[in-house]
PDB file of N, CA and C in Angstrom:
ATOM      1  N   UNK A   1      12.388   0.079  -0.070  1.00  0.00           N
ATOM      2  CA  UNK A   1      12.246  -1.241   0.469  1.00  0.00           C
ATOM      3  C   UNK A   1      10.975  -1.909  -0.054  1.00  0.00           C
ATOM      4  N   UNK A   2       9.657  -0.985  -0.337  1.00  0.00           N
ATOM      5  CA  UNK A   2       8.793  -1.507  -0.857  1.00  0.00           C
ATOM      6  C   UNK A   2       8.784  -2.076  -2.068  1.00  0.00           C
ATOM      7  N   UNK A   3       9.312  -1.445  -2.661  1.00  0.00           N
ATOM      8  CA  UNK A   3      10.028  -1.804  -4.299  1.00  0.00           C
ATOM      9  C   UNK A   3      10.431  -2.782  -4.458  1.00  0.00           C
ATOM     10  N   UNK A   4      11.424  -2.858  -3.283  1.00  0.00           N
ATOM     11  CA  UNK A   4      12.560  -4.360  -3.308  1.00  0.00           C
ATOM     12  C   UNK A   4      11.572  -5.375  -3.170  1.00  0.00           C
ATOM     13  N   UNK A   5      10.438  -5.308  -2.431  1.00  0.00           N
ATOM     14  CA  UNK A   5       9.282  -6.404  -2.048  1.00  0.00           C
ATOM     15  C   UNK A   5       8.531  -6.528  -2.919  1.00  0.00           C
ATOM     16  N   UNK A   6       8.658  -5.974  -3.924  1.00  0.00           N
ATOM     17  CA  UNK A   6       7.472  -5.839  -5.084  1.00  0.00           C
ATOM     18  C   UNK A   6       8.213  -6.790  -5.597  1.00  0.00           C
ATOM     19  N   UNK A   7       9.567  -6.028  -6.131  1.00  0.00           N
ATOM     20  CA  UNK A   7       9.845  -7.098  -7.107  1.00  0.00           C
ATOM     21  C   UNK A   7      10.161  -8.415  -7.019  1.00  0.00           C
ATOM     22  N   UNK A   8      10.581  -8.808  -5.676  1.00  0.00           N
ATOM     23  CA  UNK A   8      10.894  -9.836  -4.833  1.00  0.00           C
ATOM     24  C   UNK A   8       9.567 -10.960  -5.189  1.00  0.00           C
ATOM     25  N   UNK A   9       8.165 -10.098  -4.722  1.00  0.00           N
ATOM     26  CA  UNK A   9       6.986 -10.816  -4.497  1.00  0.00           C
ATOM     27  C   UNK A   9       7.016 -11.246  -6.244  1.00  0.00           C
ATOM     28  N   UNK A  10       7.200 -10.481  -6.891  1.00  0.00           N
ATOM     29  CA  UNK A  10       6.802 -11.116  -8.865  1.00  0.00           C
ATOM     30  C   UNK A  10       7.718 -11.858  -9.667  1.00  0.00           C
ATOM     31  N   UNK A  11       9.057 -11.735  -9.287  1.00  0.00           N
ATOM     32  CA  UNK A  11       9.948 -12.415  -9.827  1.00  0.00           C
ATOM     33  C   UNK A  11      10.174 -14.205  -9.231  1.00  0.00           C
ATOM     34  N   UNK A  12      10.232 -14.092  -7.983  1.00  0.00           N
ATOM     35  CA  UNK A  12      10.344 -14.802  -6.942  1.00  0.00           C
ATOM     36  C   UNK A  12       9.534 -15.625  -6.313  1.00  0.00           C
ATOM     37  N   UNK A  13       8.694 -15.045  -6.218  1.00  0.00           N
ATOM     38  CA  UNK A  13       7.225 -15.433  -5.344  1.00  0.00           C
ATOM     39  C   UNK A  13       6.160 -15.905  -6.047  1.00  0.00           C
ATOM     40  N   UNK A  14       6.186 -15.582  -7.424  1.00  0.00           N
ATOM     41  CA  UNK A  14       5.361 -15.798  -8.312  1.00  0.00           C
ATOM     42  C   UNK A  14       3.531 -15.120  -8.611  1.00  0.00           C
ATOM     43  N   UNK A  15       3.825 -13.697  -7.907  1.00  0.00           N
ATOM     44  CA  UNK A  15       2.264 -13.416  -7.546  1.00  0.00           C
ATOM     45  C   UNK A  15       2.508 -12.618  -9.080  1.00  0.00           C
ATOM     46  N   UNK A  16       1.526 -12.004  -9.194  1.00  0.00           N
ATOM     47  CA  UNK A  16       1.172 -11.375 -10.349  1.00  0.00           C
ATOM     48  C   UNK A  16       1.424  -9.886  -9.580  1.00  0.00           C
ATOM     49  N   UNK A  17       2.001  -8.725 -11.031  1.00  0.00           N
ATOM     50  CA  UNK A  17       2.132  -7.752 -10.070  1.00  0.00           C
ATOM     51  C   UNK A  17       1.031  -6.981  -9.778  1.00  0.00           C
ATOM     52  N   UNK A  18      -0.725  -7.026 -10.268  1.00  0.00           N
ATOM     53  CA  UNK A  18      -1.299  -6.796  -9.636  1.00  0.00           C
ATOM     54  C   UNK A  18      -1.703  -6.936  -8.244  1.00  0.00           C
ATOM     55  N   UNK A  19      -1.493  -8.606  -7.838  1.00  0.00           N
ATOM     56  CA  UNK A  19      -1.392  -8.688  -6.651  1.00  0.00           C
ATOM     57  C   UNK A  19      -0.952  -8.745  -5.546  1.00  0.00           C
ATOM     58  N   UNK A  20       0.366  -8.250  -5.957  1.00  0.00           N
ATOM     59  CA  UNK A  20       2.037  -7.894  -5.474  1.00  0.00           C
ATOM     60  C   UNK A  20       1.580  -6.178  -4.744  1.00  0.00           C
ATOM     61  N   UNK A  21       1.215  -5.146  -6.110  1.00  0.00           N
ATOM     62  CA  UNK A  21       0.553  -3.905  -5.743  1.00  0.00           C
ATOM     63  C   UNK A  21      -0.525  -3.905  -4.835  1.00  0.00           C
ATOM     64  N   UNK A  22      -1.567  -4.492  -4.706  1.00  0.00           N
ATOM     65  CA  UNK A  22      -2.439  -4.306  -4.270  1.00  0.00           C
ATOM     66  C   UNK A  22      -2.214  -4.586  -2.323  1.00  0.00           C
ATOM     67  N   UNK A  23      -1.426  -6.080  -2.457  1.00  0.00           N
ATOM     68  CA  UNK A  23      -1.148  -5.753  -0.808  1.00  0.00           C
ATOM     69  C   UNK A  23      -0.081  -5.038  -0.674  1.00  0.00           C
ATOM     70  N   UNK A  24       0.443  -4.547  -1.464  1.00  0.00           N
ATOM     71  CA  UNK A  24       2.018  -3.649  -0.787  1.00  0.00           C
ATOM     72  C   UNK A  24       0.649  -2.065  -0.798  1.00  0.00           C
ATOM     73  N   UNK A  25       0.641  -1.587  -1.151  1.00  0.00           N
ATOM     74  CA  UNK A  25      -0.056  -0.142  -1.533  1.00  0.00           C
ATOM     75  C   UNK A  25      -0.844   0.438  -0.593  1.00  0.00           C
ATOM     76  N   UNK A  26      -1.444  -0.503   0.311  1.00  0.00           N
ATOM     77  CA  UNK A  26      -1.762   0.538   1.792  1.00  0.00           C
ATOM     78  C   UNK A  26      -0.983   0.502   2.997  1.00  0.00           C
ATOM     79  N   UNK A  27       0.086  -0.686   2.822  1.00  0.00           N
ATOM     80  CA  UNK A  27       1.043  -0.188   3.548  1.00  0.00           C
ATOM     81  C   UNK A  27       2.031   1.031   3.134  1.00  0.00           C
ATOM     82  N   UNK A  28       2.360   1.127   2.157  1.00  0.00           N
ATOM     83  CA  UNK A  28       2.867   2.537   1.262  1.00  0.00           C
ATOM     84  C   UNK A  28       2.552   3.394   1.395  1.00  0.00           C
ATOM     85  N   UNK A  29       1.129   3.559   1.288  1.00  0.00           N
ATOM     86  CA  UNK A  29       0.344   4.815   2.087  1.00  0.00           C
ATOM     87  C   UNK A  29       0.077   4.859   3.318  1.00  0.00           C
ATOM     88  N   UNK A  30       0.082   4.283   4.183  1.00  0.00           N
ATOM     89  CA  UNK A  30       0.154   4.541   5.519  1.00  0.00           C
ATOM     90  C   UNK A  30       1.725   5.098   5.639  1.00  0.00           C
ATOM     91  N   UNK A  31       3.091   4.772   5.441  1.00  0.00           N
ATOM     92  CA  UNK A  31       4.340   5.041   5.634  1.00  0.00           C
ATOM     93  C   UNK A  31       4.535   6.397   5.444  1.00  0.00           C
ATOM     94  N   UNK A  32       3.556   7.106   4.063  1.00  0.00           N
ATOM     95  CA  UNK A  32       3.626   8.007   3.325  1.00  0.00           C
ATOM     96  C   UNK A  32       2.495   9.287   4.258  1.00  0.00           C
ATOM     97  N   UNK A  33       1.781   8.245   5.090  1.00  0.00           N
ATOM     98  CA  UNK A  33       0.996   9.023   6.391  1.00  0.00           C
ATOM     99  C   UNK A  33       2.139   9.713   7.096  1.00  0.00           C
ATOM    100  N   UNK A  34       2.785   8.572   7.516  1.00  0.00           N
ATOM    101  CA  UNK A  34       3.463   8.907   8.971  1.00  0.00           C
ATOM    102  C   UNK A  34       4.823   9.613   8.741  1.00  0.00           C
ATOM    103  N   UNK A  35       5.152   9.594   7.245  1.00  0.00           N
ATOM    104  CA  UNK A  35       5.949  10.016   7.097  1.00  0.00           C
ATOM    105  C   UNK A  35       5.943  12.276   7.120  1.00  0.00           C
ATOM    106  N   UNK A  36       4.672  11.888   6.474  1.00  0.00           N
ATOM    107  CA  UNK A  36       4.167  13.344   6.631  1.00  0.00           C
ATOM    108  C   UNK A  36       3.784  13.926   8.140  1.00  0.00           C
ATOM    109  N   UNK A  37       3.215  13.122   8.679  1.00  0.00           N
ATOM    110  CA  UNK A  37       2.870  13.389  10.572  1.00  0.00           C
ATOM    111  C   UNK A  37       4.422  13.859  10.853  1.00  0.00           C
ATOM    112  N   UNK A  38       5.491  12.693  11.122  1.00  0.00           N
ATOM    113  CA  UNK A  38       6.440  13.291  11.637  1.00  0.00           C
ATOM    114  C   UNK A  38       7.195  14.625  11.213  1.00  0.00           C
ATOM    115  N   UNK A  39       6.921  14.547   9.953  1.00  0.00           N
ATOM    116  CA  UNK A  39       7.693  15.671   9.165  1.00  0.00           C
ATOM    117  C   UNK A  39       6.581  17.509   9.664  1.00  0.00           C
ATOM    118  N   UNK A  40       5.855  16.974  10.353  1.00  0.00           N
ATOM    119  CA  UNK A  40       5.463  18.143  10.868  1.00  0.00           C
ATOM    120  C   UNK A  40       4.252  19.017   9.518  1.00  0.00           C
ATOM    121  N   UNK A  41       3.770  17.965   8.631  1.00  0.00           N
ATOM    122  CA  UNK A  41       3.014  18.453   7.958  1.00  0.00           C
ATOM    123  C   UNK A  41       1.632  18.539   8.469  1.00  0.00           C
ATOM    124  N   UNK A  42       0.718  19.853   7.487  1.00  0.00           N
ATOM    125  CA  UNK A  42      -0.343  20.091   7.798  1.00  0.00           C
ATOM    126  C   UNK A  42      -1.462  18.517   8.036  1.00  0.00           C
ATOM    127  N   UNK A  43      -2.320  18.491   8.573  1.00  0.00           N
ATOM    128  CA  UNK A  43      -3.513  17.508   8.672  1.00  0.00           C
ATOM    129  C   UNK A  43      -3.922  17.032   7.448  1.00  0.00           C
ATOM    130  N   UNK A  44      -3.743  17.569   6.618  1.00  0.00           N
ATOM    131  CA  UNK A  44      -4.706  17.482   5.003  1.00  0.00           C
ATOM    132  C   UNK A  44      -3.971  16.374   4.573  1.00  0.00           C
ATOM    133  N   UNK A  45      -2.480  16.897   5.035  1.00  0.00           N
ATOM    134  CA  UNK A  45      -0.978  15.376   4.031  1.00  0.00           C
ATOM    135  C   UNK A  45      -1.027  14.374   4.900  1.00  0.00           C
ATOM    136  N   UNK A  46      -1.558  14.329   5.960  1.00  0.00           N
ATOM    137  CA  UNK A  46      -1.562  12.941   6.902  1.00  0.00           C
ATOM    138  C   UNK A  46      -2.577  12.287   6.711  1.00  0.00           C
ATOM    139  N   UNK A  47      -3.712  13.162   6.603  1.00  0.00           N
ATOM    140  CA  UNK A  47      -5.339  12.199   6.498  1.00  0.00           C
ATOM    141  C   UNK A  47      -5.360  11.529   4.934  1.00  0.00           C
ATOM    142  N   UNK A  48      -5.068  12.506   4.196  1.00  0.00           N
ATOM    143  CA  UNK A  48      -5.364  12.049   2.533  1.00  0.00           C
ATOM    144  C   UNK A  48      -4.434  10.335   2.559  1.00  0.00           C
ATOM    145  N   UNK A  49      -3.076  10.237   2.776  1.00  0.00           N
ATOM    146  CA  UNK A  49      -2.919   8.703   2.592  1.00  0.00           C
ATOM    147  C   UNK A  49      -3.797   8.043   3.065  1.00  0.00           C
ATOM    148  N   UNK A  50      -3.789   8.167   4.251  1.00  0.00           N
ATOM    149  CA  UNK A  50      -4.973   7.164   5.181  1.00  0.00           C
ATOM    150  C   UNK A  50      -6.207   7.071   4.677  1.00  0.00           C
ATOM    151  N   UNK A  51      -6.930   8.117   4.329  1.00  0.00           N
ATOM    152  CA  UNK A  51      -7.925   7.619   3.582  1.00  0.00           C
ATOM    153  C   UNK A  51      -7.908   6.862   1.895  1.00  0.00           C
ATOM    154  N   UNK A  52      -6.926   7.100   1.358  1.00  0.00           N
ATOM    155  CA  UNK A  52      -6.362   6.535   0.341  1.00  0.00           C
ATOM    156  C   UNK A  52      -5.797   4.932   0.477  1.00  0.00           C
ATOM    157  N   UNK A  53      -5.529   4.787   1.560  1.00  0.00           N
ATOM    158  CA  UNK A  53      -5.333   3.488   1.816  1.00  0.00           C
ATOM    159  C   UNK A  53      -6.495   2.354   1.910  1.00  0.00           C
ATOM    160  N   UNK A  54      -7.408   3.009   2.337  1.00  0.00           N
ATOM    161  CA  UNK A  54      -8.236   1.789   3.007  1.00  0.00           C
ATOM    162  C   UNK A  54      -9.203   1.708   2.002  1.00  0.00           C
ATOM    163  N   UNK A  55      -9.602   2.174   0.522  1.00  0.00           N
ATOM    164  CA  UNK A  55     -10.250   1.823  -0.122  1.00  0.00           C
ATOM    165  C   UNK A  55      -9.279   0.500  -0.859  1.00  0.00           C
ATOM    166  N   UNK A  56      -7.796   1.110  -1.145  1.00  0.00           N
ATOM    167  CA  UNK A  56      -7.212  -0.047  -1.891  1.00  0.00           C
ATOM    168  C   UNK A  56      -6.937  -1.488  -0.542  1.00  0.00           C
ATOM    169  N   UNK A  57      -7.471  -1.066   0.802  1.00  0.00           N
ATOM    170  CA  UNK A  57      -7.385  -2.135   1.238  1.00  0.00           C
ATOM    171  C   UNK A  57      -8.289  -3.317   1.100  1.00  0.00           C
ATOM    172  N   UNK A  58     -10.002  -2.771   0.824  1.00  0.00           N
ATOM    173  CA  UNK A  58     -10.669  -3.099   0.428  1.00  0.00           C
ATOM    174  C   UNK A  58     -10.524  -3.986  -0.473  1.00  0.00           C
ATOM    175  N   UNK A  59     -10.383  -3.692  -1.698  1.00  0.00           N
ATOM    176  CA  UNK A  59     -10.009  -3.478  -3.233  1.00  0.00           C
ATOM    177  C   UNK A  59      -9.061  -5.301  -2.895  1.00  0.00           C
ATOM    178  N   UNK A  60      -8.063  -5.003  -1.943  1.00  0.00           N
ATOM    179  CA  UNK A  60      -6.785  -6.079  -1.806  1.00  0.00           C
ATOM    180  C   UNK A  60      -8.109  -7.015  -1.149  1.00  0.00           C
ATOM    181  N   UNK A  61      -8.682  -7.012  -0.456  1.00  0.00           N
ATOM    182  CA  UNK A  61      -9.980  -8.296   0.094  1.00  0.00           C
ATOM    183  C   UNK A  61     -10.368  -8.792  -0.505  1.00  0.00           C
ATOM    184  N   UNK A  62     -11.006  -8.074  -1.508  1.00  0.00           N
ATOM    185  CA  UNK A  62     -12.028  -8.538  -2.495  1.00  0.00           C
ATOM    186  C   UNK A  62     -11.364  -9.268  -3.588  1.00  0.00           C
ATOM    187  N   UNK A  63     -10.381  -9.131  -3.751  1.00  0.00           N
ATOM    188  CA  UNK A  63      -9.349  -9.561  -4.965  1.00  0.00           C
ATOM    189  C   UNK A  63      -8.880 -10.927  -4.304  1.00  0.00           C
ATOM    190  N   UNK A  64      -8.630 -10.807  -2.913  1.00  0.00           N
ATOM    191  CA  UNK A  64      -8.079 -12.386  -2.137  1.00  0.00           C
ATOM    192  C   UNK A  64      -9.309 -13.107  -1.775  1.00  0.00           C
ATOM    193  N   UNK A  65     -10.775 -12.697  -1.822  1.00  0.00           N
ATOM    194  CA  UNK A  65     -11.614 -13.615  -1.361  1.00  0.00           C
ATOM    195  C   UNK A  65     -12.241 -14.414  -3.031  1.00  0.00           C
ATOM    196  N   UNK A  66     -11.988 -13.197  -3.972  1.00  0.00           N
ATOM    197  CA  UNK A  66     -12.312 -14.387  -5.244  1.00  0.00           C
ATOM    198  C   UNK A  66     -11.407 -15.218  -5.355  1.00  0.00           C
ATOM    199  N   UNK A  67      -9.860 -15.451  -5.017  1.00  0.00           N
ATOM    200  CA  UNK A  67      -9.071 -16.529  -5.200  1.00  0.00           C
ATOM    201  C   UNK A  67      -9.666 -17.549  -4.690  1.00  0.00           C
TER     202      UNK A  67
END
């Protein structure tokens, strides 16, 4: 579904797909959190998205406050 929104957002929407990636990609990794939580995985596969997320959330700020 994220995919479908990617391409949706670049074809369609007209963003660039850097900036198509950048806000889709910590929601991706958060999904990719919870997807591991429910699945009954160790702590290590739940924390690593989450912390993986919030630098590229960053990353997505800084990229929308120079626009």
């Amino acid at each position: 579904m994220i995919a479908a929104e990617l391409l949706w957002l670049t074809t369609r929407g007209g963003w660039s797909i850097a900036d198509a990636a950048l806000r889709l990609a910590p929601g991706a990794l958060m999904l990719v959190a919870l997807r591991a939580a429910l699945t009954g995985m160790e702590w290590q596969w739940v924390s690593l998205p989450l912390l993986l997320s919030f630098p590229v959330h960053l990353a997505d700020l800084a990229r929308a406050r120079r626009k």
